[in-house]
C-alpha atoms as a PDB file:
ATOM      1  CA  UNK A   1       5.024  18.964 -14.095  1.00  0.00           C
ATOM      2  CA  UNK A   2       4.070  15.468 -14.112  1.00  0.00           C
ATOM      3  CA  UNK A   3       0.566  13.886 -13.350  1.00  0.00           C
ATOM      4  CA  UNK A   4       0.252  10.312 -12.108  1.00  0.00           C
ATOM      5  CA  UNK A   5      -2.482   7.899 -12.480  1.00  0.00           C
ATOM      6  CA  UNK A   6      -1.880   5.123  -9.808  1.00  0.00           C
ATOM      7  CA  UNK A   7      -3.328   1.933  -8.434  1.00  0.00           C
ATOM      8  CA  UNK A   8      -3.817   2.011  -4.306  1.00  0.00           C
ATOM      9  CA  UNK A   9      -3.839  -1.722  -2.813  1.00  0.00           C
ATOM     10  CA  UNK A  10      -6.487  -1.417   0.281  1.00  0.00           C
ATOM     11  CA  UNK A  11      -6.069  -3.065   2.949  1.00  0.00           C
ATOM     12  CA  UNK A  12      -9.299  -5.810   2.437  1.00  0.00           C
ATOM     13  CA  UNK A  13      -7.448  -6.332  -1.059  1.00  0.00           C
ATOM     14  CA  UNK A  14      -9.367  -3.901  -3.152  1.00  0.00           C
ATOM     15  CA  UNK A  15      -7.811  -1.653  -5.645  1.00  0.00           C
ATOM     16  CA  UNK A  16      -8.891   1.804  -5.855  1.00  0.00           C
ATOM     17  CA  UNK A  17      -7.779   4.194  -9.044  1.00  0.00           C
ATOM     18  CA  UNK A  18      -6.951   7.919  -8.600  1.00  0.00           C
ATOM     19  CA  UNK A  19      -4.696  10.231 -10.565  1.00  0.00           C
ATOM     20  CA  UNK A  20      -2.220  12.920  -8.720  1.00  0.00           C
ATOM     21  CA  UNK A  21       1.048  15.212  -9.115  1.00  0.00           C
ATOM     22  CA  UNK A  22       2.663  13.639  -5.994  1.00  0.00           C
ATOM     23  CA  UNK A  23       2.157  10.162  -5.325  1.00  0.00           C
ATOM     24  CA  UNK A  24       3.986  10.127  -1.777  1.00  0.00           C
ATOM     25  CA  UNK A  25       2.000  12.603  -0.349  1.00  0.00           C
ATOM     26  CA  UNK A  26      -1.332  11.309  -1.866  1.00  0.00           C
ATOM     27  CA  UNK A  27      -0.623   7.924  -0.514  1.00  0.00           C
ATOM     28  CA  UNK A  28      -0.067   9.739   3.184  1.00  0.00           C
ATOM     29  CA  UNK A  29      -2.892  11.514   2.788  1.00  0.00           C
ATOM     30  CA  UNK A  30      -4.829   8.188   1.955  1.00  0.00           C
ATOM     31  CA  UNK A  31      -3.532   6.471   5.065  1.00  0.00           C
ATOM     32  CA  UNK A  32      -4.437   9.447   7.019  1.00  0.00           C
ATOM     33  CA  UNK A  33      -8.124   9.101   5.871  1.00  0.00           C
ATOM     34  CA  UNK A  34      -8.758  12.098   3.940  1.00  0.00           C
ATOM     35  CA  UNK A  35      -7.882  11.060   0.843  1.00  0.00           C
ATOM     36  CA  UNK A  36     -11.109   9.261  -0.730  1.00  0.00           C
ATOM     37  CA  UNK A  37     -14.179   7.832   1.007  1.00  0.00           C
ATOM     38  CA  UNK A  38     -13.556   4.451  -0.471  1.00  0.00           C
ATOM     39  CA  UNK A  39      -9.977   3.923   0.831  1.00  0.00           C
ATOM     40  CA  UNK A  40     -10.729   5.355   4.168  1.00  0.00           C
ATOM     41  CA  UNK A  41     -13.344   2.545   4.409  1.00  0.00           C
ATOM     42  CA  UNK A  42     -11.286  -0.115   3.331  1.00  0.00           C
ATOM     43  CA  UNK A  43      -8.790   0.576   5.557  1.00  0.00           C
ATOM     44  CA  UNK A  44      -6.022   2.480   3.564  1.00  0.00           C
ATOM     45  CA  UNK A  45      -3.367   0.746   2.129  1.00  0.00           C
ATOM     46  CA  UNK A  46      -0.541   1.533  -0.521  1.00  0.00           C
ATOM     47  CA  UNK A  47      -0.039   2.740  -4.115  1.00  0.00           C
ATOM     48  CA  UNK A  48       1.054  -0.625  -6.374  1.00  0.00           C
ATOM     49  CA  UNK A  49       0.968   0.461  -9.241  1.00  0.00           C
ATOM     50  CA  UNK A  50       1.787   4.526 -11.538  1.00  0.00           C
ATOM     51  CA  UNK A  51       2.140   5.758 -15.159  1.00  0.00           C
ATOM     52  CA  UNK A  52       3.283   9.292 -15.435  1.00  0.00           C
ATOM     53  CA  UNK A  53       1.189  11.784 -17.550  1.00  0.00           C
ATOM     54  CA  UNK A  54       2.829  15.019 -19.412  1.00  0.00           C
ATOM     55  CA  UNK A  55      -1.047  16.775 -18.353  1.00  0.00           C
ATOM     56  CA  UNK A  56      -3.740  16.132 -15.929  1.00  0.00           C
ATOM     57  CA  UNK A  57      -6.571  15.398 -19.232  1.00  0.00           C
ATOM     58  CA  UNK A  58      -3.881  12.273 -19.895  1.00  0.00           C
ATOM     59  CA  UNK A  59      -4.061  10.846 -16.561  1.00  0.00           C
ATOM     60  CA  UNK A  60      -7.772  11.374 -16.645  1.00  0.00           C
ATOM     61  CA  UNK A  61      -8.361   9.705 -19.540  1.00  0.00           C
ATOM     62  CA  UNK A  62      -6.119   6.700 -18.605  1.00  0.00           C
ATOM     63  CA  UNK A  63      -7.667   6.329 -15.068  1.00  0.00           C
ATOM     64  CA  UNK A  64     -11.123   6.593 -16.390  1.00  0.00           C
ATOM     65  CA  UNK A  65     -10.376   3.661 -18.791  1.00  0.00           C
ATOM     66  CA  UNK A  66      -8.785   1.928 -16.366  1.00  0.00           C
ATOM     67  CA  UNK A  67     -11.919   2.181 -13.674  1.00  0.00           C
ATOM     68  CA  UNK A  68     -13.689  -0.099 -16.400  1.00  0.00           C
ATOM     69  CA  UNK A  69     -11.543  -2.586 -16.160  1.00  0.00           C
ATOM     70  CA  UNK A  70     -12.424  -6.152 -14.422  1.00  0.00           C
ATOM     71  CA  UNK A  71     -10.072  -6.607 -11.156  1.00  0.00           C
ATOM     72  CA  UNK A  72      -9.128  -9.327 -12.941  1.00  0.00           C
ATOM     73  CA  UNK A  73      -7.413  -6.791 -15.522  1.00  0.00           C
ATOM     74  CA  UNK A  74      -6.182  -4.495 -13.248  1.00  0.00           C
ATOM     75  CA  UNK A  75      -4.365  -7.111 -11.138  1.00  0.00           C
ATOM     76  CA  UNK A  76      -2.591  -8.454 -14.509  1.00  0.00           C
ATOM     77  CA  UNK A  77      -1.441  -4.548 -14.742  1.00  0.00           C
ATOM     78  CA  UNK A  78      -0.346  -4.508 -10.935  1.00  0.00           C
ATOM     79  CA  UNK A  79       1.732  -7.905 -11.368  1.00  0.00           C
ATOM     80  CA  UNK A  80       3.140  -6.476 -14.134  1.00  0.00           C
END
């Protein structure tokens, strides 16, 4: 199975990293406001942006680098 590392646009215009195996339901579950803390406060929003993983330590890895990015950097990736 597949793991996903993915990019949510809030609502306010922040971007919040998470990793998943289904990226519908997580982004449902975000706009339902049980998905993260951070995304329920900013208002939920949409997945922008996904790389599929063969394992979950992949996706990990990626979304941890990723989370050290500027939002500069990580809006390049989402324009991409």
């Amino acid at each position: 199975m597949a793991y996903n590392f993915y990019l949510f646009r809030c609502k306010d215009g922040s971007l919040y990293s998470g990793s998943t195996k289904d990226l519908k339901n997580r982004e449902q579950v975000h706009n339902a406001g049980k998905g993260s803390k951070y995304v329920w406060a900013h208002g939920g929003g949409k997945i922008v942006y996904s790389e599929k993983f063969k394992t979950t330590g992949e996706a990990l890895k990626r979304e941890a680098e990723i989370k050290r990015w500027s939002k500069a950097k990580k809006e390049k990736l989402v324009s991409i």
